[in-house]
N, C-alpha and C. Protein backbone atom coordinates (compact mmCIF):
# COMPACT_ATOMS: atom_id res chain seq x y z
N UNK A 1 53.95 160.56 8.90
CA UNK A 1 52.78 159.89 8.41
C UNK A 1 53.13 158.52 7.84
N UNK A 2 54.12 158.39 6.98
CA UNK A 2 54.56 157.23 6.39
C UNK A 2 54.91 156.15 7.75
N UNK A 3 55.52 156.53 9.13
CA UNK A 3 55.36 155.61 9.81
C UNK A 3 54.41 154.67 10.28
N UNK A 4 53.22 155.76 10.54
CA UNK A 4 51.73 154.95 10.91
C UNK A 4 51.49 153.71 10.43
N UNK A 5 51.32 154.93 9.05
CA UNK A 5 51.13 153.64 7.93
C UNK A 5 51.73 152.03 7.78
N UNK A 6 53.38 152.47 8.11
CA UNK A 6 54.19 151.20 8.41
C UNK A 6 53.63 150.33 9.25
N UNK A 7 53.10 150.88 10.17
CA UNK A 7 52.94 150.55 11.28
C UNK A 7 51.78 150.17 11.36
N UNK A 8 50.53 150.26 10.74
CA UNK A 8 49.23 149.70 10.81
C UNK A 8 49.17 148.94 9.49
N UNK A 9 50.40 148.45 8.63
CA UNK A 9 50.27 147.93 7.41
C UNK A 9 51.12 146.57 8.53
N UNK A 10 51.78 146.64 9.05
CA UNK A 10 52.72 145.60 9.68
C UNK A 10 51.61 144.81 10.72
N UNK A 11 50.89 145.92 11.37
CA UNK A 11 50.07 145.28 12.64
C UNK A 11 48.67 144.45 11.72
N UNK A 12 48.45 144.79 10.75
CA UNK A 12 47.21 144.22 9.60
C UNK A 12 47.57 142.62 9.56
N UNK A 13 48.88 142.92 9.30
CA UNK A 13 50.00 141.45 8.30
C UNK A 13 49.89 140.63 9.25
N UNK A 14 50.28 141.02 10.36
CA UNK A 14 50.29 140.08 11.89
C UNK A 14 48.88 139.82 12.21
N UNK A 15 48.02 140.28 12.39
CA UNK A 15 46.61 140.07 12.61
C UNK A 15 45.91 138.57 11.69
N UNK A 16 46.26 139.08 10.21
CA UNK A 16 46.87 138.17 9.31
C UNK A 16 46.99 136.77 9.47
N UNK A 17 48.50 136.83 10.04
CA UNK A 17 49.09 135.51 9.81
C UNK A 17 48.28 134.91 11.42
N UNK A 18 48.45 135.53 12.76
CA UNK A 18 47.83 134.90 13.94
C UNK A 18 46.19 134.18 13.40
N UNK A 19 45.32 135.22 12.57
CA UNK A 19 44.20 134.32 12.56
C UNK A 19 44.72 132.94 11.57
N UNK A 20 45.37 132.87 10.30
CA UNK A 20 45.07 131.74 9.55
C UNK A 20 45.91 130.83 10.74
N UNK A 21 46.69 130.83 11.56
CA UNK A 21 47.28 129.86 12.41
C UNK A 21 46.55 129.16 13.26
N UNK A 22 45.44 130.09 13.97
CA UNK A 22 44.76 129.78 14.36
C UNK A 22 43.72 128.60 13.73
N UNK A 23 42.70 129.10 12.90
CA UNK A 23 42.56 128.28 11.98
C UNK A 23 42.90 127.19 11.76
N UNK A 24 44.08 126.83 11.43
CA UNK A 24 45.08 125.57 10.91
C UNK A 24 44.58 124.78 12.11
N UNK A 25 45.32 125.17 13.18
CA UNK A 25 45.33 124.80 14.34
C UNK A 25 44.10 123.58 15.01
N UNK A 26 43.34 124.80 14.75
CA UNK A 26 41.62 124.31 14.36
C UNK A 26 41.40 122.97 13.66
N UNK A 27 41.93 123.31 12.80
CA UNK A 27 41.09 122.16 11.07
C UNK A 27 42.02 121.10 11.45
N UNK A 28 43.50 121.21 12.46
CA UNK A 28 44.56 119.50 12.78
C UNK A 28 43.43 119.10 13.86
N UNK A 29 42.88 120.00 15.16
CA UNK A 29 42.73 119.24 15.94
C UNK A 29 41.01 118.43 15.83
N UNK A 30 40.81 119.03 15.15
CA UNK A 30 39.35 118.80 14.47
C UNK A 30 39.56 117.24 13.43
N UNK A 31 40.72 117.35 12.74
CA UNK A 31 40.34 116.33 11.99
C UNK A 31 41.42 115.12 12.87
N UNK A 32 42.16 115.36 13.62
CA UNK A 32 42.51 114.74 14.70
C UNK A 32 41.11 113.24 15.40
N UNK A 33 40.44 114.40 15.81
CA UNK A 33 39.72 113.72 16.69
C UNK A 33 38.71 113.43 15.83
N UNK A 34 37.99 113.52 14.61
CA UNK A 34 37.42 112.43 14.11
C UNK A 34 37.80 111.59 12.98
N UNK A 35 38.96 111.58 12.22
CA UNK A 35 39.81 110.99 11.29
C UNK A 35 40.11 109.71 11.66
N UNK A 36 40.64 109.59 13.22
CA UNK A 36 40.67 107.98 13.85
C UNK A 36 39.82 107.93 14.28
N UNK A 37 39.11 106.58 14.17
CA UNK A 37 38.31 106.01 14.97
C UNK A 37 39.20 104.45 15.77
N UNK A 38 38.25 103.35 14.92
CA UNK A 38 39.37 102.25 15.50
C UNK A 38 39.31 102.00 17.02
N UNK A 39 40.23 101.36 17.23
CA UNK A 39 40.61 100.90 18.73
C UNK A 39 41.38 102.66 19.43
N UNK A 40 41.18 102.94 18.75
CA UNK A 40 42.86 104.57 19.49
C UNK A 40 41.66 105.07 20.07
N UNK A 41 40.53 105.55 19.78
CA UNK A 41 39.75 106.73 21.05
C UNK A 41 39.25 105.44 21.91
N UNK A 42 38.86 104.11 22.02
CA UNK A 42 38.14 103.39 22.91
C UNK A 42 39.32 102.90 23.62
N UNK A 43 40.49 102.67 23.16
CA UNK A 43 41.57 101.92 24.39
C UNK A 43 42.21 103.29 25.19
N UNK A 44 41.85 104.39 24.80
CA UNK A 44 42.66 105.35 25.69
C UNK A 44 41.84 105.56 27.20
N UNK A 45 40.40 105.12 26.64
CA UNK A 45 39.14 105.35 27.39
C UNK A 45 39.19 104.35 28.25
N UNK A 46 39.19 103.02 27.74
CA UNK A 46 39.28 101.65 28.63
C UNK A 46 37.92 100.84 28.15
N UNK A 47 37.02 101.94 26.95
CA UNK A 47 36.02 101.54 26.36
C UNK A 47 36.02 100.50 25.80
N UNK A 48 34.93 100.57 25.10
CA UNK A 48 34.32 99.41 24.03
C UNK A 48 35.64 99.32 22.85
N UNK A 49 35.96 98.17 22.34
CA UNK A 49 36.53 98.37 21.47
C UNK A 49 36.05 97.60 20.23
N UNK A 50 36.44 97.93 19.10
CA UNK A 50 36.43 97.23 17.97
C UNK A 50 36.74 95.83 18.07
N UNK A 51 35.42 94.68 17.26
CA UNK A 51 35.92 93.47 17.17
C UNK A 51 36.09 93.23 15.58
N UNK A 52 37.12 92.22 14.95
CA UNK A 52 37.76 91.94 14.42
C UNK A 52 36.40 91.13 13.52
N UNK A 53 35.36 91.32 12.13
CA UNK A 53 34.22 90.86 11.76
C UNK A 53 34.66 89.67 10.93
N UNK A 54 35.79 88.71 10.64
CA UNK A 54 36.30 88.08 9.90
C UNK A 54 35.55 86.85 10.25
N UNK A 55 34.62 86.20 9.20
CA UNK A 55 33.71 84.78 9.69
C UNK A 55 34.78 83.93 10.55
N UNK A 56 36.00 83.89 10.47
CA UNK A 56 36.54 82.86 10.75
C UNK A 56 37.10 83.62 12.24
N UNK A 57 36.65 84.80 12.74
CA UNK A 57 37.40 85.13 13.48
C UNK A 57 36.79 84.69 15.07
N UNK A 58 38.00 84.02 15.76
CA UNK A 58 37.04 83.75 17.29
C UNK A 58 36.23 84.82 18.21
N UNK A 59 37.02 86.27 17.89
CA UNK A 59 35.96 87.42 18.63
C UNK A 59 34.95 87.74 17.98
N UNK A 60 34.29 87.29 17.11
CA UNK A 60 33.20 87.54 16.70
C UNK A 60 32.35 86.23 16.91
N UNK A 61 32.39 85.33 16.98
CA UNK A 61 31.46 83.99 18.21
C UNK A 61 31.32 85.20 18.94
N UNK A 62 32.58 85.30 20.07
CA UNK A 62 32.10 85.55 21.15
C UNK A 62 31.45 86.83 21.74
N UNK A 63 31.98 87.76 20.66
CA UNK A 63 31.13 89.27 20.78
C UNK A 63 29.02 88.81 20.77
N UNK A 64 29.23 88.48 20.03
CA UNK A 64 27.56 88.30 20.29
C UNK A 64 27.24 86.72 21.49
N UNK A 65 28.18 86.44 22.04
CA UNK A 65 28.07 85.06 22.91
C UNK A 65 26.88 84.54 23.32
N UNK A 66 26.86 83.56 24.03
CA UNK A 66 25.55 82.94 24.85
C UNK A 66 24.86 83.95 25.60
N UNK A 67 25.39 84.87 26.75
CA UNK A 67 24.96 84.94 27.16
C UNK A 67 23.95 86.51 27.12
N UNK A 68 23.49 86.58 25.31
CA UNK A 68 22.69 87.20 24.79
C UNK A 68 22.87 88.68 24.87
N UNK A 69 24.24 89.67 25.62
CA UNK A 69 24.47 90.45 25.20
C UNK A 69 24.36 91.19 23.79
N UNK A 70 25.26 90.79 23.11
CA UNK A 70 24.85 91.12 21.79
C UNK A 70 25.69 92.52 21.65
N UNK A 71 26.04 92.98 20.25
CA UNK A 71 26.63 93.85 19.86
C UNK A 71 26.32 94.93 18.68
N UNK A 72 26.65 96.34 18.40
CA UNK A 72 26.41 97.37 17.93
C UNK A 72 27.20 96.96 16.57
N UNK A 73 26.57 97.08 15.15
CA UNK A 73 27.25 96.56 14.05
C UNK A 73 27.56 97.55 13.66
N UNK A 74 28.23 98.12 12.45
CA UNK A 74 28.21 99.42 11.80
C UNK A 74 27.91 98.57 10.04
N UNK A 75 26.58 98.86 9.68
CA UNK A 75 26.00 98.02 8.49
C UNK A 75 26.31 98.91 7.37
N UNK A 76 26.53 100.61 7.57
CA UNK A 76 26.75 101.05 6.60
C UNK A 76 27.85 102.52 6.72
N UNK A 77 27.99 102.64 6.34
CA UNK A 77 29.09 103.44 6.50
C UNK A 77 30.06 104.25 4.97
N UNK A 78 30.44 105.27 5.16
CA UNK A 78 31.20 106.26 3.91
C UNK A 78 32.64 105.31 4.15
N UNK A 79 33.18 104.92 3.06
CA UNK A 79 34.43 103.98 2.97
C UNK A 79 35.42 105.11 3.24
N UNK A 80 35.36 106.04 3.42
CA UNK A 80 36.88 107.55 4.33
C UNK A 80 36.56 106.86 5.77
N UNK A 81 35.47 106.84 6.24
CA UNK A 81 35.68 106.37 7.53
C UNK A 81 36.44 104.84 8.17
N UNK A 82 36.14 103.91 7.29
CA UNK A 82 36.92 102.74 7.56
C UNK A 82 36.19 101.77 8.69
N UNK A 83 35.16 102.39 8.73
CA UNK A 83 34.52 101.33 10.34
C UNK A 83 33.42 100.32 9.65
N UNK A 84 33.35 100.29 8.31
CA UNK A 84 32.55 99.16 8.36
C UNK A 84 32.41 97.64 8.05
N UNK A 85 31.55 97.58 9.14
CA UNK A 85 31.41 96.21 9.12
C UNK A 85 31.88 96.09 10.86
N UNK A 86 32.78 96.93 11.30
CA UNK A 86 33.01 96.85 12.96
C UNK A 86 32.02 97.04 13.53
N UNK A 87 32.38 96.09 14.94
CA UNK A 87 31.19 95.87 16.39
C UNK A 87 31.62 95.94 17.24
N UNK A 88 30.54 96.35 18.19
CA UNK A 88 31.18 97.13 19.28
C UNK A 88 30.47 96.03 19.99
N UNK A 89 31.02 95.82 21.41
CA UNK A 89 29.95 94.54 22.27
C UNK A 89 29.54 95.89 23.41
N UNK A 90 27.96 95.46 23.44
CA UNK A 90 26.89 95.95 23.86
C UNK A 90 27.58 96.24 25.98
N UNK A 91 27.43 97.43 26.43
CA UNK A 91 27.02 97.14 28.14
C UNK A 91 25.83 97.93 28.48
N UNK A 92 25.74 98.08 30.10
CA UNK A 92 24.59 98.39 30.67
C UNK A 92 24.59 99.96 29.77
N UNK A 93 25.54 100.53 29.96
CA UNK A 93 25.12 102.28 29.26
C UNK A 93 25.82 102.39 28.36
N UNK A 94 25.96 102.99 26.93
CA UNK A 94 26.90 103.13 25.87
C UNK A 94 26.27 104.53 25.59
N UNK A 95 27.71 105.31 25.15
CA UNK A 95 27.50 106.79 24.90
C UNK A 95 27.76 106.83 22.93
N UNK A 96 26.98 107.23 22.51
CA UNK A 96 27.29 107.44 21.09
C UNK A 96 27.55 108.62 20.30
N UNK A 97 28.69 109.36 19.72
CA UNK A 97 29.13 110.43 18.93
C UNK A 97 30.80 110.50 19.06
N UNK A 98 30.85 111.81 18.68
CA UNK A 98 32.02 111.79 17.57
C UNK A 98 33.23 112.09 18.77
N UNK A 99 32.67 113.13 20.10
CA UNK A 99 33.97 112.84 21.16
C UNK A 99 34.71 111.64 21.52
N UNK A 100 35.78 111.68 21.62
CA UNK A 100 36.76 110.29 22.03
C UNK A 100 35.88 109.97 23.72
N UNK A 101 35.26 110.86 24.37
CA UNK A 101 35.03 110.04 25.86
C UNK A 101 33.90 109.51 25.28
N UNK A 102 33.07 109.19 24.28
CA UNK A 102 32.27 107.92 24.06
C UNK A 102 32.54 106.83 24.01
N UNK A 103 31.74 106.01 24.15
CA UNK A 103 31.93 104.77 24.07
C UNK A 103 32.26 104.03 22.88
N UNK A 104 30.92 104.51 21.76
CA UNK A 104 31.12 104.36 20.72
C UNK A 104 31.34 105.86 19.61
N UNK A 105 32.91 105.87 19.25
CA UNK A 105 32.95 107.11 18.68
C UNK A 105 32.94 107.05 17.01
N UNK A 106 32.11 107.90 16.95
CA UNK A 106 31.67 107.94 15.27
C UNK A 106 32.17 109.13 14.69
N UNK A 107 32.89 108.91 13.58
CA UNK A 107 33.78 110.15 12.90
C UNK A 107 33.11 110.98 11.72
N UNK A 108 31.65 110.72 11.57
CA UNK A 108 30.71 111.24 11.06
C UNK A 108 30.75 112.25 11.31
N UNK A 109 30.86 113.64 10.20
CA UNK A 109 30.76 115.49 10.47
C UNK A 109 29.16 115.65 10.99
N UNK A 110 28.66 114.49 10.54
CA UNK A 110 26.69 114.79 11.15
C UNK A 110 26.29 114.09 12.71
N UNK A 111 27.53 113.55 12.80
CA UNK A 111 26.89 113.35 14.74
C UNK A 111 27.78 114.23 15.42
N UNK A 112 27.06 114.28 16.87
CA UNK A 112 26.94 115.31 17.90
C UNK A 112 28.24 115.18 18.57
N UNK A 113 28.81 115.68 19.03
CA UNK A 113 29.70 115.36 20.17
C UNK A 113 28.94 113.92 21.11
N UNK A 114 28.01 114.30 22.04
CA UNK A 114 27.32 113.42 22.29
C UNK A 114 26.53 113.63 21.75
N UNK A 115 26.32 112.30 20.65
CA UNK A 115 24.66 112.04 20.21
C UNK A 115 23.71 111.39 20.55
N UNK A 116 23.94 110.06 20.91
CA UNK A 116 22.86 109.14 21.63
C UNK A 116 23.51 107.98 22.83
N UNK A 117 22.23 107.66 23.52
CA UNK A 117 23.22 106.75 24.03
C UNK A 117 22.20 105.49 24.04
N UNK A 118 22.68 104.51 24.71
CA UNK A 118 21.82 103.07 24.56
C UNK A 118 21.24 102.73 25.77
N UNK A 119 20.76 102.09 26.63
CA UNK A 119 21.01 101.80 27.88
C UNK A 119 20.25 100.68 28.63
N UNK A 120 21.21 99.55 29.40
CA UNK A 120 19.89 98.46 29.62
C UNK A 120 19.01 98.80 30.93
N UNK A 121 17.89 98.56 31.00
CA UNK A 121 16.72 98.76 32.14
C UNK A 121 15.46 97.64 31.88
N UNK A 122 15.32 97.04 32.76
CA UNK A 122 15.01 95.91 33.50
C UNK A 122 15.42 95.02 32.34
N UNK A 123 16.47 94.70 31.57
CA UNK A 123 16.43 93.82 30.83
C UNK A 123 16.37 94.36 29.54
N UNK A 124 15.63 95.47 29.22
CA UNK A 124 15.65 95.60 27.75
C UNK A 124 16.78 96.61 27.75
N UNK A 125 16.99 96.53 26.12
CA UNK A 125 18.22 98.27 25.89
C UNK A 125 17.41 98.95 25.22
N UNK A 126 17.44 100.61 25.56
CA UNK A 126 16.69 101.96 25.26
C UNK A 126 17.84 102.50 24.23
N UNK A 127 17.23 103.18 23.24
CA UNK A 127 17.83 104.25 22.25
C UNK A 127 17.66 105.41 22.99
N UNK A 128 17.94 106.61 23.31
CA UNK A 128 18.02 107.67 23.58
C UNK A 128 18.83 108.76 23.13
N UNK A 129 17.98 109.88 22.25
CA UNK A 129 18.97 110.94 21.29
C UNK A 129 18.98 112.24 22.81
N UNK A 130 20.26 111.94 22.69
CA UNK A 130 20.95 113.64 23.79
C UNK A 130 20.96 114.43 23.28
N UNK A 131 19.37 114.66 22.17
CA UNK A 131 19.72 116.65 21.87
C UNK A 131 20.42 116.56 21.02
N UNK A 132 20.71 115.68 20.04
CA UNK A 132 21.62 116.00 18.37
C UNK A 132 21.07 116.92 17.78
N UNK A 133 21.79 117.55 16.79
CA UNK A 133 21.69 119.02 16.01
C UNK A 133 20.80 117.99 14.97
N UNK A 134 21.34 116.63 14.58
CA UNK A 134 20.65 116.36 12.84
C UNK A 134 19.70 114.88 13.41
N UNK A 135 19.47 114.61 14.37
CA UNK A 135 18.91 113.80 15.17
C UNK A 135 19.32 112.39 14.91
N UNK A 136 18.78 111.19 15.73
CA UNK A 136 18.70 109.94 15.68
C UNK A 136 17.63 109.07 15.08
N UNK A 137 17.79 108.24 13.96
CA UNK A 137 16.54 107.18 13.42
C UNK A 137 16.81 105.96 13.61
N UNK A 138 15.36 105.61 13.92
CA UNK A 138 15.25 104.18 14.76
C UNK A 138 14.96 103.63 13.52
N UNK A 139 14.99 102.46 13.22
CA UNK A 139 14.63 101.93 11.81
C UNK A 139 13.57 103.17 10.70
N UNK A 140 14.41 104.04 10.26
CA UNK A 140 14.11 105.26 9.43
C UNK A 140 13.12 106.16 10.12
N UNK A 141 12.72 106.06 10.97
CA UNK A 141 11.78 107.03 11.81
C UNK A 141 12.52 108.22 13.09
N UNK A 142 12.63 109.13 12.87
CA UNK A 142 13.23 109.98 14.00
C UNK A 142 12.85 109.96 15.29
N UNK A 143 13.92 110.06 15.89
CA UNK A 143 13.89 109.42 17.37
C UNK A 143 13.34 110.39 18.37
N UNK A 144 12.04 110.91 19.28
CA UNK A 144 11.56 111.76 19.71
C UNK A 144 11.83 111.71 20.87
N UNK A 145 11.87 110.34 21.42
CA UNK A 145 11.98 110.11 22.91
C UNK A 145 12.06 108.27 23.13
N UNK A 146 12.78 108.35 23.96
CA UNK A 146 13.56 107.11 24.61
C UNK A 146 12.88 105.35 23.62
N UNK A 147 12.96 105.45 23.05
CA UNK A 147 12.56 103.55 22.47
C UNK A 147 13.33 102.13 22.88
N UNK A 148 12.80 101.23 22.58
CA UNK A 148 13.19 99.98 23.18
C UNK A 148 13.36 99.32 22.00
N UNK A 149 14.74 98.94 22.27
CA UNK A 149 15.71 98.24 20.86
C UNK A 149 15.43 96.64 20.77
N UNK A 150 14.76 96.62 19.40
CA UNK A 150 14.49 94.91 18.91
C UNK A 150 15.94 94.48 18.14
N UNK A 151 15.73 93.30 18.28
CA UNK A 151 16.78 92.90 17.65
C UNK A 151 16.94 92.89 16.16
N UNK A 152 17.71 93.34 15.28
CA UNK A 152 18.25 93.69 14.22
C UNK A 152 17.36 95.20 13.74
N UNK A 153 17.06 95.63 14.96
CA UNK A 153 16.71 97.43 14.76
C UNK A 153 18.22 98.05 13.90
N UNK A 154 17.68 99.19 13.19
CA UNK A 154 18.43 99.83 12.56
C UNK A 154 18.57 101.38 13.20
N UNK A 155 19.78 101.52 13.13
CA UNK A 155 20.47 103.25 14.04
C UNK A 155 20.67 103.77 12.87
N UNK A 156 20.59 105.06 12.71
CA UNK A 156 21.11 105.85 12.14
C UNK A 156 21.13 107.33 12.80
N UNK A 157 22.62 107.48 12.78
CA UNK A 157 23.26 108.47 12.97
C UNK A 157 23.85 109.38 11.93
N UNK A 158 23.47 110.17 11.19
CA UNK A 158 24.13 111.13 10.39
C UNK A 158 24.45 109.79 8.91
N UNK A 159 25.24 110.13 8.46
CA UNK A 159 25.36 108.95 6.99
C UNK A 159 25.56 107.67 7.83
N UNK A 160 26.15 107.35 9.01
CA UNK A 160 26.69 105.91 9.46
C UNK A 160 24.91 105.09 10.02
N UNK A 161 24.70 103.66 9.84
CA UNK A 161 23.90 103.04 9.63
C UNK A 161 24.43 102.10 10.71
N UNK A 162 24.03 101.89 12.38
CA UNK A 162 24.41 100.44 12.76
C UNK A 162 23.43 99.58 13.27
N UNK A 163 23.22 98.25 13.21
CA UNK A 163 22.67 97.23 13.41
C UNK A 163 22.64 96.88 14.61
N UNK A 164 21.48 96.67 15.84
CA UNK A 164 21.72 96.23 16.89
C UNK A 164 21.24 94.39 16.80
N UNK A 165 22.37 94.17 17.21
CA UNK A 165 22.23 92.74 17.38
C UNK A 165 22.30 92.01 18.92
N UNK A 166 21.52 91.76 19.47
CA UNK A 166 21.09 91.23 20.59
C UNK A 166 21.23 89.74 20.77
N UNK A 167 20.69 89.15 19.95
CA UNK A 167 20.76 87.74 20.15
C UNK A 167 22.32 86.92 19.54
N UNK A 168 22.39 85.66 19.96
CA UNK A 168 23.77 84.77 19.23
C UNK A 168 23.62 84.72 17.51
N UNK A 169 22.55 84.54 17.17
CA UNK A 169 22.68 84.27 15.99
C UNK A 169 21.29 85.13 15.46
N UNK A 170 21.43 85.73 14.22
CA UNK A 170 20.50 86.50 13.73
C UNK A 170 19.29 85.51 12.82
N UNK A 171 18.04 85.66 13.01
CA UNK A 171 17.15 84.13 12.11
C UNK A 171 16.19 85.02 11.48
N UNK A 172 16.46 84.60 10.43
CA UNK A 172 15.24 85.19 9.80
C UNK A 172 13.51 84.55 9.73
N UNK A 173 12.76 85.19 9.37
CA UNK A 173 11.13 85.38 10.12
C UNK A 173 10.79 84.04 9.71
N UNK A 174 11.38 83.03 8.89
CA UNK A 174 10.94 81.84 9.06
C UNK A 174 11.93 80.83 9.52
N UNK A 175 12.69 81.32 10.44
CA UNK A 175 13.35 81.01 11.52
C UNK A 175 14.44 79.77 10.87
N UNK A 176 14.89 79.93 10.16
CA UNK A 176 15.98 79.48 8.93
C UNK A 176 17.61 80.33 9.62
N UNK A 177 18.40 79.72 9.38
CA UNK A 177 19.84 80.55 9.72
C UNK A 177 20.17 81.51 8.75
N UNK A 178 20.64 82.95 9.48
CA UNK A 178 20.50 83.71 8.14
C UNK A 178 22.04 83.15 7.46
N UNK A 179 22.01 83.17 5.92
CA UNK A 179 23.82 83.04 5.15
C UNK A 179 24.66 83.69 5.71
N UNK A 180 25.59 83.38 6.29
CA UNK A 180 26.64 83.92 6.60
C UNK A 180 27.11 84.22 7.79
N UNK A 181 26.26 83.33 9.03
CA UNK A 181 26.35 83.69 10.32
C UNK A 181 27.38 82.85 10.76
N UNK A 182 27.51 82.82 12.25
CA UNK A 182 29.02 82.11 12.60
C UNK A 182 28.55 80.71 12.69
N UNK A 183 29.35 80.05 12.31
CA UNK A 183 29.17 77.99 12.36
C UNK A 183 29.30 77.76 13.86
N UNK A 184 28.99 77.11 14.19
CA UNK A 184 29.43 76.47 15.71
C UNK A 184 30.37 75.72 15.72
């Protein structure tokens, strides 16, 4: 009798230690893949990458350039994440959430794997939420179905806040330069 016992007290212990490993395992590759953001998930991709927001910096002229592309801001953001104030420059389709095969990957615990994506058609760019668990807001309104992005519209994804900027230079409604935009 005392063997059993050995023996289902030993097989318990092992049961044990395999799940918390597991686990572990879990919680590295989990915080793996949303802990970096940065250039590391978009250059492995060949994606969008981070531009450099420094007034004085030349990729930021040209991220929002002439020829009215325009770029994804990140206006607000939890300071653990480290992305703010980074821009992403705008293309025809952009995928948005926390997997590295996005375009734009957000390390937010409240976005989706895929959460939204952007997309241009005849000229304009569309918001579109893919079915997020905590959804997408278009300037504070929840996103029901496909909208058409104005310029300095507001995203929100889970706590992260980004700015679509479309045009070269952002003007405010009495068409004044806003403080702090790039000099020519």
């Amino acid at each position: 009798m005392d063997i059993i016992l050995f023996i289902a007290r030993t097989a318990f212990l092992v049961l044990i230690y395999v799940f918390i490993f597991i686990l572990l395992n879990y919680l590295i590759r989990d915080l793996q893949r949303t802990g970096s953001l940065g250039n590391n998930g978009a250059a492995r991709r060949g994606a969008t990458a981070v531009i450099p927001t420094g007034s004085a910096s030349p990729l930021r002229r040209r991220a929002r350039g002439e020829n009215g592309v325009g770029v994804l801001r990140v206006e607000l953001a939890p300071d653990k994440y480290g992305i703010s104030g980074a821009e992403f420059n705008l293309a025809a389709e952009m995928r948005l959430g926390r997997d590295y095969d996005n375009d734009v990957v957000l390390p937010g615990r409240f976005a989706s794997g895929r959460h939204a994506r952007i997309y241009l058609q005849n000229g304009q760019y569309w918001l579109e939420d893919l079915g997020s668990k905590n959804g997408t807001f278009l300037n504070g309104v929840p996103l029901t179905r496909p909208a058409v992005l104005a310029n300095g519209d507001q995203i929100k994804i889970g706590d992260i806040t980004l700015k679509f900027v479309r045009w070269g230079y952002e003007v405010e409604s009495d068409h004044r330069m806003r403080p702090g935009a790039p000099e020519e």
